[in-house]
C-alpha atoms as a PDB file:
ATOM      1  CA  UNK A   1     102.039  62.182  69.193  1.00  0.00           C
ATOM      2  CA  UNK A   2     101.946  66.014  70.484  1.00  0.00           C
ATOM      3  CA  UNK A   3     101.747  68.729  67.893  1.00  0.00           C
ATOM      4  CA  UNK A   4     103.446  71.000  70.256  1.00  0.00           C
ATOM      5  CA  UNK A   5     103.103  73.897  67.216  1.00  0.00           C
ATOM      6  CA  UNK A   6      98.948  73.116  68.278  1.00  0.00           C
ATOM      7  CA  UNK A   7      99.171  72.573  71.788  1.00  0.00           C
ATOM      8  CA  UNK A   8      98.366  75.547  74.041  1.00  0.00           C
ATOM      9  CA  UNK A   9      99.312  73.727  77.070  1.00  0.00           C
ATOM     10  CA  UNK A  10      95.146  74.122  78.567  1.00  0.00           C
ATOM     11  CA  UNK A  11      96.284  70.891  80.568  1.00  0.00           C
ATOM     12  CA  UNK A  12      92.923  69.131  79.843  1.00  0.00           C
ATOM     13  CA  UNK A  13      94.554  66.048  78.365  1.00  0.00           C
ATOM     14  CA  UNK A  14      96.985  66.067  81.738  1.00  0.00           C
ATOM     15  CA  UNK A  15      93.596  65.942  84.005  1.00  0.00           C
ATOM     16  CA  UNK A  16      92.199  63.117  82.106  1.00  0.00           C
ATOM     17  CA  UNK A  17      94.548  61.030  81.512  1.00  0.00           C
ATOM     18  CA  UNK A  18      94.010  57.465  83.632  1.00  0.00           C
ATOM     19  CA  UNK A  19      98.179  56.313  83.639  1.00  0.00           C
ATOM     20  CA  UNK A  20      99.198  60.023  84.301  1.00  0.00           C
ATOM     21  CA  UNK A  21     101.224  59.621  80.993  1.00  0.00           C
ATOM     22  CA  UNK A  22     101.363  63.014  80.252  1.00  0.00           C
ATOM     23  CA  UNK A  23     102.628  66.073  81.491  1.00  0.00           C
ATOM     24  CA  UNK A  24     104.311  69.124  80.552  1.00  0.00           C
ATOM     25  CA  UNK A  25     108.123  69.874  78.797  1.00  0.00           C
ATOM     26  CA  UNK A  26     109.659  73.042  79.870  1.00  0.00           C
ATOM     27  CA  UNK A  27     108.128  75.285  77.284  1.00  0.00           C
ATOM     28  CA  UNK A  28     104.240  74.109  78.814  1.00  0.00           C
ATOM     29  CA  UNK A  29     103.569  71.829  76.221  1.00  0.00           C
ATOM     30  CA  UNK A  30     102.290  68.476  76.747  1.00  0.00           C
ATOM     31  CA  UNK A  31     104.032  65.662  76.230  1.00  0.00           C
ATOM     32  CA  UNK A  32     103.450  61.687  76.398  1.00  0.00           C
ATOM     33  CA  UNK A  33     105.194  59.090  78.126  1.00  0.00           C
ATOM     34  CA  UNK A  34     105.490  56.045  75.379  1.00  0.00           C
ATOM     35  CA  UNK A  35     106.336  53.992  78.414  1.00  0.00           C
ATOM     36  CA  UNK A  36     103.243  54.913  80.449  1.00  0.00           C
ATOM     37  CA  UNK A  37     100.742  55.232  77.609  1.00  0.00           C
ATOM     38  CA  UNK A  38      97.810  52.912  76.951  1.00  0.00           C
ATOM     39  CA  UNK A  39      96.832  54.615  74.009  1.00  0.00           C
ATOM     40  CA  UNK A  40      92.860  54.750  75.399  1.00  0.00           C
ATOM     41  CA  UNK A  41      92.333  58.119  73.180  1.00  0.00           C
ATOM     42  CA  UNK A  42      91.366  60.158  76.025  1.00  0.00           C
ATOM     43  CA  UNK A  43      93.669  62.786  76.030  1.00  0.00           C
ATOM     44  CA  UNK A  44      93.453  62.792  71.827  1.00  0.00           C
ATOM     45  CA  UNK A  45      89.138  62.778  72.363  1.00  0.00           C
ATOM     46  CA  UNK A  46      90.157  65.797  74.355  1.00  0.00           C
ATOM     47  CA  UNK A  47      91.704  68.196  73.240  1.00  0.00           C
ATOM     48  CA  UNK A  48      90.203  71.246  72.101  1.00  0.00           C
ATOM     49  CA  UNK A  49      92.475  72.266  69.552  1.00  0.00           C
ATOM     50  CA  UNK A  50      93.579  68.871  68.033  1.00  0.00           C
ATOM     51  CA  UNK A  51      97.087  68.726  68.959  1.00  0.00           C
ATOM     52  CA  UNK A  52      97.091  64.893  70.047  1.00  0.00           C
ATOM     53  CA  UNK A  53      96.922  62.369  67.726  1.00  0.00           C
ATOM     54  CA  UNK A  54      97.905  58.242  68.359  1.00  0.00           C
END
């Protein structure tokens, strides 16, 4: 679901999201909770460099 080769770990799609499915792995990349995520397309509307996709 997370490029993490794209993401540069801005934190918009961490702000935005409404189930606080995402946050960030240990290198600062985001990553999504399958458990938590609704799959709304907030955080993949976004993102500025394209790095989410469901």
């Amino acid at each position: 679901m997370v490029d993490k080769e794209k993401c540069i770990g801005c934190g918009t799609c961490v702000q935005l999201c409404p189930v606080e499915a995402i946050s960030f792995d240990e290198n600062g990349k985001a990553q999504i909770d399958p458990e938590k995520c609704i799959h709304c397309g907030t955080c993949e509307a976004s993102c500025p460099v394209e790095a989410i996709k469901l």
